[in-house]
Protein backbone atom coordinates (compact mmCIF):
# COMPACT_ATOMS: atom_id res chain seq x y z
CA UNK A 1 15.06 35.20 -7.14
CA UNK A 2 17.06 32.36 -7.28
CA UNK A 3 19.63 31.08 -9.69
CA UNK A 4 18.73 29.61 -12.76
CA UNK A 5 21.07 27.23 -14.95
CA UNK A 6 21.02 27.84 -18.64
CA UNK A 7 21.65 24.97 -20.99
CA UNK A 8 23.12 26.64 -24.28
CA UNK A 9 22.28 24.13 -27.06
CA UNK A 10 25.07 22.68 -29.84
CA UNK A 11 24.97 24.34 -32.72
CA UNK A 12 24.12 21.87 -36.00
CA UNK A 13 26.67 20.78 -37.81
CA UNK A 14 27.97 22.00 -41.25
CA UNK A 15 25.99 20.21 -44.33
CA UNK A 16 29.80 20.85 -45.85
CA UNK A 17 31.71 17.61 -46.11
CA UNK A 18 34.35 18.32 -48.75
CA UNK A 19 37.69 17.27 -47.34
CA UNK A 20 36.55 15.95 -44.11
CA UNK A 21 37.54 12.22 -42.84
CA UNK A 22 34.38 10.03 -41.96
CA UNK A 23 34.51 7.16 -39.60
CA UNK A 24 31.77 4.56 -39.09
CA UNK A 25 31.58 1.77 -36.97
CA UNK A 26 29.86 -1.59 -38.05
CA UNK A 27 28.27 -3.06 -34.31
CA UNK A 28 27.10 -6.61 -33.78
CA UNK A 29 24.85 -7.60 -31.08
CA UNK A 30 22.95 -11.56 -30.85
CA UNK A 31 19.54 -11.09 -29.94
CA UNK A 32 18.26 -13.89 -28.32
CA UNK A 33 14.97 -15.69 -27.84
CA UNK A 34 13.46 -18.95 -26.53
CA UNK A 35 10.25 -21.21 -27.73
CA UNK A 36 9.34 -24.10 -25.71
CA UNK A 37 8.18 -26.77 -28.43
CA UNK A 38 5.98 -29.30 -27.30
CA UNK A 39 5.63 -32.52 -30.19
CA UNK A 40 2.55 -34.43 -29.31
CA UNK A 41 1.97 -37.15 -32.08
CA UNK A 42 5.86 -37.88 -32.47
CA UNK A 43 5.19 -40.94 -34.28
CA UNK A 44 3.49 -39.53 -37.10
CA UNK A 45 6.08 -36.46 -37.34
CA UNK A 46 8.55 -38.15 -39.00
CA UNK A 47 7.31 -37.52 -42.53
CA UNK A 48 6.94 -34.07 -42.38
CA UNK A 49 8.70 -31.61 -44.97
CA UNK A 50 11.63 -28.95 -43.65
CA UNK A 51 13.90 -26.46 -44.76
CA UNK A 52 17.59 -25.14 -43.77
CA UNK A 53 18.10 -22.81 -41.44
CA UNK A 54 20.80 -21.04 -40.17
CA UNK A 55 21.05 -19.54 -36.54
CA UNK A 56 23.06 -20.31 -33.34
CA UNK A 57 20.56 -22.00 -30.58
CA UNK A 58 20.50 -23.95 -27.83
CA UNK A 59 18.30 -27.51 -27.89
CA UNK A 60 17.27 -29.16 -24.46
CA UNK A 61 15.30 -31.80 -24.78
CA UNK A 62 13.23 -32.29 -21.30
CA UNK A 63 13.26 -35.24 -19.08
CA UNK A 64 10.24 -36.33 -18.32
CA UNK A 65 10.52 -38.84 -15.54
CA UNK A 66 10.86 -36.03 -13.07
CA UNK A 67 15.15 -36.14 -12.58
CA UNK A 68 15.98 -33.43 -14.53
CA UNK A 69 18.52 -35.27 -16.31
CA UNK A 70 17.81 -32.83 -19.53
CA UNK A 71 20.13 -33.05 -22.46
CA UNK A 72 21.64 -29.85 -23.66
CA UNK A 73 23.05 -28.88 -26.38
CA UNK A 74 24.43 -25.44 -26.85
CA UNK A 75 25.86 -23.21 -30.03
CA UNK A 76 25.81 -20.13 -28.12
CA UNK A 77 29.76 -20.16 -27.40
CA UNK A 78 30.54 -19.95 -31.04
CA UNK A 79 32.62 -16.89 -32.27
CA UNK A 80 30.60 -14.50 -34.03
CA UNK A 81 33.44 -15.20 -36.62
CA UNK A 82 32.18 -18.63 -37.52
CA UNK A 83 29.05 -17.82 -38.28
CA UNK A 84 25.75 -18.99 -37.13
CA UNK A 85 25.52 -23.15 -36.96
CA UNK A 86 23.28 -24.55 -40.26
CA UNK A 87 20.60 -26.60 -39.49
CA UNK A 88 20.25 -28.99 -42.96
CA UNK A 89 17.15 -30.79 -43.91
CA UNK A 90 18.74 -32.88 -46.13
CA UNK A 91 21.06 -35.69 -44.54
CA UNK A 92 20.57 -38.43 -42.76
CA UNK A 93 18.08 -37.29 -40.18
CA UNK A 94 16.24 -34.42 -39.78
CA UNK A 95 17.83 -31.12 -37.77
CA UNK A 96 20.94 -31.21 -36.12
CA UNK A 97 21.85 -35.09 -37.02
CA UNK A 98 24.85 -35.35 -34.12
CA UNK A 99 21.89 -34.06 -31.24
CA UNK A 100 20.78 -37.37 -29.95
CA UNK A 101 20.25 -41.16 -31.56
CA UNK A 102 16.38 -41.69 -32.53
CA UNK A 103 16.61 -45.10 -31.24
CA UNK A 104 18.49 -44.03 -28.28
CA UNK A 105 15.82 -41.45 -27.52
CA UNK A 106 12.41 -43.76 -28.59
CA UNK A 107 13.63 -45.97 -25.59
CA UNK A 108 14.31 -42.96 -22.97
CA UNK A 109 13.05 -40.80 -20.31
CA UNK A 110 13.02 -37.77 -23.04
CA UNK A 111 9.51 -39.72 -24.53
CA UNK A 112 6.84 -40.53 -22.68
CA UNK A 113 3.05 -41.00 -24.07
CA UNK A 114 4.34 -40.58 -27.37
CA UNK A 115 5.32 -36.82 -26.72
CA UNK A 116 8.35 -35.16 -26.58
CA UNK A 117 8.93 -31.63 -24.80
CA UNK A 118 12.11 -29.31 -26.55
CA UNK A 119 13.20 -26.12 -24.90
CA UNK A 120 14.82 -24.02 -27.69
CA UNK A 121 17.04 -20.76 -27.26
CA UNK A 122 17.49 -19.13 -30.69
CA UNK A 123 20.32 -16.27 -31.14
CA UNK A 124 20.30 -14.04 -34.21
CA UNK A 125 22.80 -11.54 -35.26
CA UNK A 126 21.67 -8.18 -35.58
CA UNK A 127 24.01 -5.50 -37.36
CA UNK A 128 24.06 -1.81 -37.99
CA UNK A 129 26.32 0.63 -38.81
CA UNK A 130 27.09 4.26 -36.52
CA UNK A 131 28.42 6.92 -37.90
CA UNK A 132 28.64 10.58 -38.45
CA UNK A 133 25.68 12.86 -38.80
CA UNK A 134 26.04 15.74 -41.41
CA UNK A 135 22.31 17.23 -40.59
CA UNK A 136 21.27 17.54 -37.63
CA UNK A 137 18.46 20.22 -35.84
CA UNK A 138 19.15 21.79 -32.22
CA UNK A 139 16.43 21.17 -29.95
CA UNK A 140 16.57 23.01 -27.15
CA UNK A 141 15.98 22.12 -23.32
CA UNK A 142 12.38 22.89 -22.04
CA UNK A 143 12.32 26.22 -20.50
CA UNK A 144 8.52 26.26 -19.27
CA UNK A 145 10.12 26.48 -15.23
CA UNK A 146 11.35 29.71 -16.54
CA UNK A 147 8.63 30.78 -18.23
CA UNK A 148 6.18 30.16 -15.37
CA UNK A 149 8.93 31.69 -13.29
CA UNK A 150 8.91 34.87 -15.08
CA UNK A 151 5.09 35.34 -14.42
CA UNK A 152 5.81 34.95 -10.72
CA UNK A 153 8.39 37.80 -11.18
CA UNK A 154 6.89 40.15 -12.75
CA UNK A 155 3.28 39.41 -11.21
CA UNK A 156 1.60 40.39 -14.55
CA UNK A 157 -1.57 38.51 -14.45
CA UNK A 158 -1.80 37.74 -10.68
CA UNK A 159 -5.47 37.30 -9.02
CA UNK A 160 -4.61 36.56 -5.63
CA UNK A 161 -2.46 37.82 -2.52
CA UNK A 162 -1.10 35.84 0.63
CA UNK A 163 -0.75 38.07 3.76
CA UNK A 164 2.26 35.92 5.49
CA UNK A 165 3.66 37.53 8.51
CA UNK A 166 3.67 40.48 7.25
CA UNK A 167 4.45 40.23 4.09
CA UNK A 168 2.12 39.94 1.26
CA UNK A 169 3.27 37.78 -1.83
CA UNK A 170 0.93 37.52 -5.80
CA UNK A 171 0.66 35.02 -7.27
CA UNK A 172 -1.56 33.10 -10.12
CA UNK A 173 -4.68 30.98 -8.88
CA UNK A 174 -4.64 28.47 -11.74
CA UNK A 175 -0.77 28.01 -11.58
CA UNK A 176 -1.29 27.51 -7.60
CA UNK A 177 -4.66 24.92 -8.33
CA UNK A 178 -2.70 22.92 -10.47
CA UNK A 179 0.74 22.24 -8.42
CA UNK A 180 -1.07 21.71 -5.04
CA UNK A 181 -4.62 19.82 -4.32
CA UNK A 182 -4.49 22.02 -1.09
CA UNK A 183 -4.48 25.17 -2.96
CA UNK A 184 -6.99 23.98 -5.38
CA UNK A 185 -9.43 22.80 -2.86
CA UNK A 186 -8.98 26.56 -1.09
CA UNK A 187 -9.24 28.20 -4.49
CA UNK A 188 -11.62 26.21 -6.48
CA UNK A 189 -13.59 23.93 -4.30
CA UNK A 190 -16.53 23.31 -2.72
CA UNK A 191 -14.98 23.89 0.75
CA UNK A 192 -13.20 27.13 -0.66
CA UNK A 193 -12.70 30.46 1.48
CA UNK A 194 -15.38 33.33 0.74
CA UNK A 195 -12.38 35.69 0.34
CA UNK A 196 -9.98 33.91 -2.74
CA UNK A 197 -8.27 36.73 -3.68
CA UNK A 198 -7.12 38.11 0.17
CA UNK A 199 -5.99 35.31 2.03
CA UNK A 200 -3.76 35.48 5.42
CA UNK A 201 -1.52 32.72 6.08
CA UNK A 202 -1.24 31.36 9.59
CA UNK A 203 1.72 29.62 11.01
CA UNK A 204 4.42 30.12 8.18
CA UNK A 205 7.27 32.81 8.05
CA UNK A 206 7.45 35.25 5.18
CA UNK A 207 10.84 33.67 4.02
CA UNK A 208 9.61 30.12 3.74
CA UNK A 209 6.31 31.17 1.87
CA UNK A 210 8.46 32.82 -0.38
CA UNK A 211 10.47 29.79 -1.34
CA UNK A 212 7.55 27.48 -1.43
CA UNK A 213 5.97 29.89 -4.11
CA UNK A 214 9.73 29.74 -6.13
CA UNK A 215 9.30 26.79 -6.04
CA UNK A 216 5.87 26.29 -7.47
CA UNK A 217 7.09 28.19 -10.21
CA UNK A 218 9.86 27.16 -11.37
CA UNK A 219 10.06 23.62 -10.11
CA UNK A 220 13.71 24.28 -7.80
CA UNK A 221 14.56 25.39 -4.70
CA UNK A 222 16.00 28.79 -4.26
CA UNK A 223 19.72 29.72 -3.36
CA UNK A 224 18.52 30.42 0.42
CA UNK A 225 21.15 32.48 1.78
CA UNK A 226 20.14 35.17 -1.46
CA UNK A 227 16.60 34.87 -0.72
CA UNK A 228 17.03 35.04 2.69
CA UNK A 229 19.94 37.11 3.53
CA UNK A 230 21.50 34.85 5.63
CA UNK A 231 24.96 34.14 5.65
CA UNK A 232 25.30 30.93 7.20
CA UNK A 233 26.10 27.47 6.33
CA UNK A 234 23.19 25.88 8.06
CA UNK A 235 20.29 27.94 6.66
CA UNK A 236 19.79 25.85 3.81
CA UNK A 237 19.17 22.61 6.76
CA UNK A 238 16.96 25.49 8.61
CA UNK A 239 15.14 26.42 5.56
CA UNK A 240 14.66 22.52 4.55
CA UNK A 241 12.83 21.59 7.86
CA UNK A 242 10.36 24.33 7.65
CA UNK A 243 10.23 23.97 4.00
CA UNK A 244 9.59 20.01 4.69
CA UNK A 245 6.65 20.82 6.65
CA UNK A 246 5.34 23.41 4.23
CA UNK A 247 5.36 20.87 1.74
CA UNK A 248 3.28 18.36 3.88
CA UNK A 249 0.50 20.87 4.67
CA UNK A 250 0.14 21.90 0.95
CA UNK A 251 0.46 18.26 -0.44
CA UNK A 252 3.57 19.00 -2.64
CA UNK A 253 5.48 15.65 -2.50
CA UNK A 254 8.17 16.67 -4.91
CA UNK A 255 9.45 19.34 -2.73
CA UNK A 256 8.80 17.03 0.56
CA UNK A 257 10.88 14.66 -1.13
CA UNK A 258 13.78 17.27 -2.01
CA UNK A 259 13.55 18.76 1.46
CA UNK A 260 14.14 15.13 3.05
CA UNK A 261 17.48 14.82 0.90
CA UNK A 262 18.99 18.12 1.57
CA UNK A 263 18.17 17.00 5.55
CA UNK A 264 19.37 13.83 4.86
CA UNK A 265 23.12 15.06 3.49
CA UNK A 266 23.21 17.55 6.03
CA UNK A 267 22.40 15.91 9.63
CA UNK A 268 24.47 16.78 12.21
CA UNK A 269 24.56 17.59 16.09
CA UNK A 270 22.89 20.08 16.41
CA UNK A 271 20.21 19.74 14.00
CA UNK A 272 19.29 15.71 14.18
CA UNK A 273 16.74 16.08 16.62
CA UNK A 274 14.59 18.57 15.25
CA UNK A 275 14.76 16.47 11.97
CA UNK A 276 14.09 13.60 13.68
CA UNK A 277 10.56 15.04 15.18
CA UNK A 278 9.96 16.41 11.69
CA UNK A 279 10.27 13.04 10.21
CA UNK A 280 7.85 11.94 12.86
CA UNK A 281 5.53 14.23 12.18
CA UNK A 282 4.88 14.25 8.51
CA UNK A 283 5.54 10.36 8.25
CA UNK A 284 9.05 10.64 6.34
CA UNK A 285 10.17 7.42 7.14
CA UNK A 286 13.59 7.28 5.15
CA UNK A 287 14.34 10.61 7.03
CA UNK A 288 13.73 9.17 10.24
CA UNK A 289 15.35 5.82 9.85
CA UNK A 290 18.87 8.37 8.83
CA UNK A 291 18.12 9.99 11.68
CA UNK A 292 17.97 7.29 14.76
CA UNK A 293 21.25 5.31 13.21
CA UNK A 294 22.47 8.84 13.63
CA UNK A 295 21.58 9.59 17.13
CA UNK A 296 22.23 5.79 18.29
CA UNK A 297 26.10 6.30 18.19
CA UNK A 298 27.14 6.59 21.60
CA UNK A 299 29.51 9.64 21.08
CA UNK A 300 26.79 11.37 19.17
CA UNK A 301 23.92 10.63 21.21
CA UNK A 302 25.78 11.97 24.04
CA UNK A 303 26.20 15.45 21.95
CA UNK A 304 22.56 15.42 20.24
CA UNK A 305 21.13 14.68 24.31
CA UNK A 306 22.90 18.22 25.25
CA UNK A 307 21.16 20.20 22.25
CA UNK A 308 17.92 22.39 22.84
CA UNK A 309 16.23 20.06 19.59
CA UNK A 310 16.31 17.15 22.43
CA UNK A 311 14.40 18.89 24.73
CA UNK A 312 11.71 19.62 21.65
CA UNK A 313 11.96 15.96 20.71
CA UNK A 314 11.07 14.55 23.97
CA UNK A 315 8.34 16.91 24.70
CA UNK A 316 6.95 16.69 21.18
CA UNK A 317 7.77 12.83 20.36
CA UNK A 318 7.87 10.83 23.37
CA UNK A 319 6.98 7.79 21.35
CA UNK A 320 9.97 8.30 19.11
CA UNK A 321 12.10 7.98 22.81
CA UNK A 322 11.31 4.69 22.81
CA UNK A 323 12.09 3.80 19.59
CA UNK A 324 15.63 5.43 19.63
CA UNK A 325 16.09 3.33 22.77
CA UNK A 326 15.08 0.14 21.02
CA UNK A 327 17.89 1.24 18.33
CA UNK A 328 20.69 1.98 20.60
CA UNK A 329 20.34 -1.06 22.87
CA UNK A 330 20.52 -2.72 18.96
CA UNK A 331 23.65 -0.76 18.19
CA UNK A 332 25.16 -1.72 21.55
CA UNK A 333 24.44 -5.83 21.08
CA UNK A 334 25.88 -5.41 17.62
CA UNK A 335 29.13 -3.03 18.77
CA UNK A 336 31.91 -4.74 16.64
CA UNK A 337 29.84 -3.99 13.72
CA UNK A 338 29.26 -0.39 14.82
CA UNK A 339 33.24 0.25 15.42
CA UNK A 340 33.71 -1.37 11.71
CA UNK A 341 31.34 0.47 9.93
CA UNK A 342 29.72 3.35 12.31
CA UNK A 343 29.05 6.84 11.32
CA UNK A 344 31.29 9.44 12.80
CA UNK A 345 30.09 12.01 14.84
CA UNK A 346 29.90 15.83 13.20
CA UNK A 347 30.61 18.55 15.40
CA UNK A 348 30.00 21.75 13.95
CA UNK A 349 31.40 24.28 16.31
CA UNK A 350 29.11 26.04 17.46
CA UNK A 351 27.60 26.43 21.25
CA UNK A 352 25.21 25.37 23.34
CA UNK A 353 23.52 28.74 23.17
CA UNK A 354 23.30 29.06 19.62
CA UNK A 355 21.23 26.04 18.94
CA UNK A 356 17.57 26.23 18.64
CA UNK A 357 14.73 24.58 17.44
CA UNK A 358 13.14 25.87 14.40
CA UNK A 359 14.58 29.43 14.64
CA UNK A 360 12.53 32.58 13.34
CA UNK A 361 14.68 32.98 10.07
């Protein structure tokens, strides 16, 4: 199986505090809010009772004639220092006296139909103190991938087998049912197979089964060169587009969506094409789009057209020809920005007779 990390929890701190130095830090932060305050009746408002209060705040009192000349007035750029900005009831007018002249304002723009409209930000300082802990209780990380893993395994429990080219693999039908609708229409629904606990598997290699079940299990891909055997750098991109279709026939979008960023780190000459008629094929769009700026490179187009995955594109894709036309005749009109910012070709090495399209693993 594959490789599981481990996380090893802290362990709690001593309760013990005798001759240890605290710290503690006091932090400040302004949260802010806003009211829109709409006074209809101004003229019989200025009787009315108030308090002091004490806040930073921004006042903008709305033009109403439709030129936006608004009047602001703003506290916000006060040091937290000063303090917030008191707003006394007592004094010669009512609020913040130095704002704007009431007989200044009873002849402006700001009142019309006897109603004024006030936008008003208000800021207040919220403060708490961070510190040490001296208790504290471990929790440790959620182990129920390796838990479900474990049951894979050892295959205690198992009700059903998959004959896969060859091979035959146990598993758990309710564990199966509930990571895959595909699985749980075969196993549970009205459309399911007379024979649920035997079932042969048609069109997927043995190695590839195997790593879609790991993964079902324990929610992670594999190490594929251990679970396959194979010692090469480009069986984890090999394993990826068969696992990517895999994933599309069994409705698993978590491990579509893994396979299509292990593709997507790892294109290359001689395995862009065959991506690129996966990505058509299952309707991975973000995969495909990596793929044509790829190919549309002159000196790597020129590469990917020697490759035996070009040959399977065009006969399996001819629609996606066109398109990749469309992009390099885009690329070529737009060639200064392709020589400033361009991806670079990557040869791998290898030769012409050791690439192929979806090789038996």
């Amino acid at each position: 199986m594959g490789r599981v990390l481990r996380e090893t929890p802290n362990p709690p701190l001593s309760s013990s505090t005798e001759g240890a130095t605290t710290s503690s830090t006091s932090v400040m932060k302004t949260l802010n809010g806003s009211h829109h305050f709409k006074i209809t009746g101004y003229s019989q408002s200025k009787a009315s009772e108030g308090t002091d209060v004490r806040a930073l705040f921004e006042l903008t009192l709305l033009d109403q004639s439709g030129k936006e000349r608004h009047k602001v007035h703003s506290h916000f750029g006060r040091t937290l220092e000063s303090g917030p900005y008191t707003l006394k009831y007592r004094g010669s007018m009512w609020g913040y006296k130095r704002f704007f002249r009431r007989t200044l304002l009873e002849q402006s723009d700001y009142l019309k139909n006897d109603c004024l409209s006030v936008h008003c930000s208000v800021g207040v300082v919220k403060s708490h103190t961070e510190g040490p802990k001296f208790y504290s209780i471990a929790v440790p990380p959620s182990r129920i991938g390796h838990h479900f893993g474990q049951l894979l395994k050892t295959g205690k429990g198992t009700d059903v087998s998959f004959e896969v080219d060859g091979e035959v693999f146990y598993a758990h039908k309710l564990v199966l049912a509930a990571r895959s609708p595909v699985f749980r229409a075969q196993l549970f629904g009205p459309m399911k197979e007379q024979n649920t606990k035997q079932i042969k598997v048609e069109d997927i290699e043995a190695p590839v089964f195997k790593a879609l079940l790991h993964f079902m299990y324990w929610d992670s891909l594999p190490d594929m060169q251990e679970l396959t055997g194979l010692d090469s750098k480009w069986v984890t991109t090999l394993m990826s587009q068969h696992l990517l279709a895999a994933a599309d026939r069994y409705g698993l979008e978590r491990l579509r969506l893994l396979c299509e960023s292990n593709l997507c780190e790892d294109v290359a000459i001689n395995t862009v094409a065959t991506t690129l008629a996966l990505a058509e094929q299952h309707h991975c769009f973000q995969l495909k789009a990596v793929c044509l700026k790829f190919v549309a490179v002159p000196e790597n187009l020129r590469a990917v057209m020697q490759t035996d995955g070009f040959v399977y594109l065009k006969e399996s894709c001819p629609s996606v020809m066109t398109e990749l036309l469309e992009y390099v005749a885009r690329v070529i009109e737009h060639s200064v920005y392709v020589c400033k910012h361009g991806i670079e070709p990557v040869f791998d090495g290898s030769d012409a007779n050791g690439r192929r399209v979806k090789q038996r693993l």
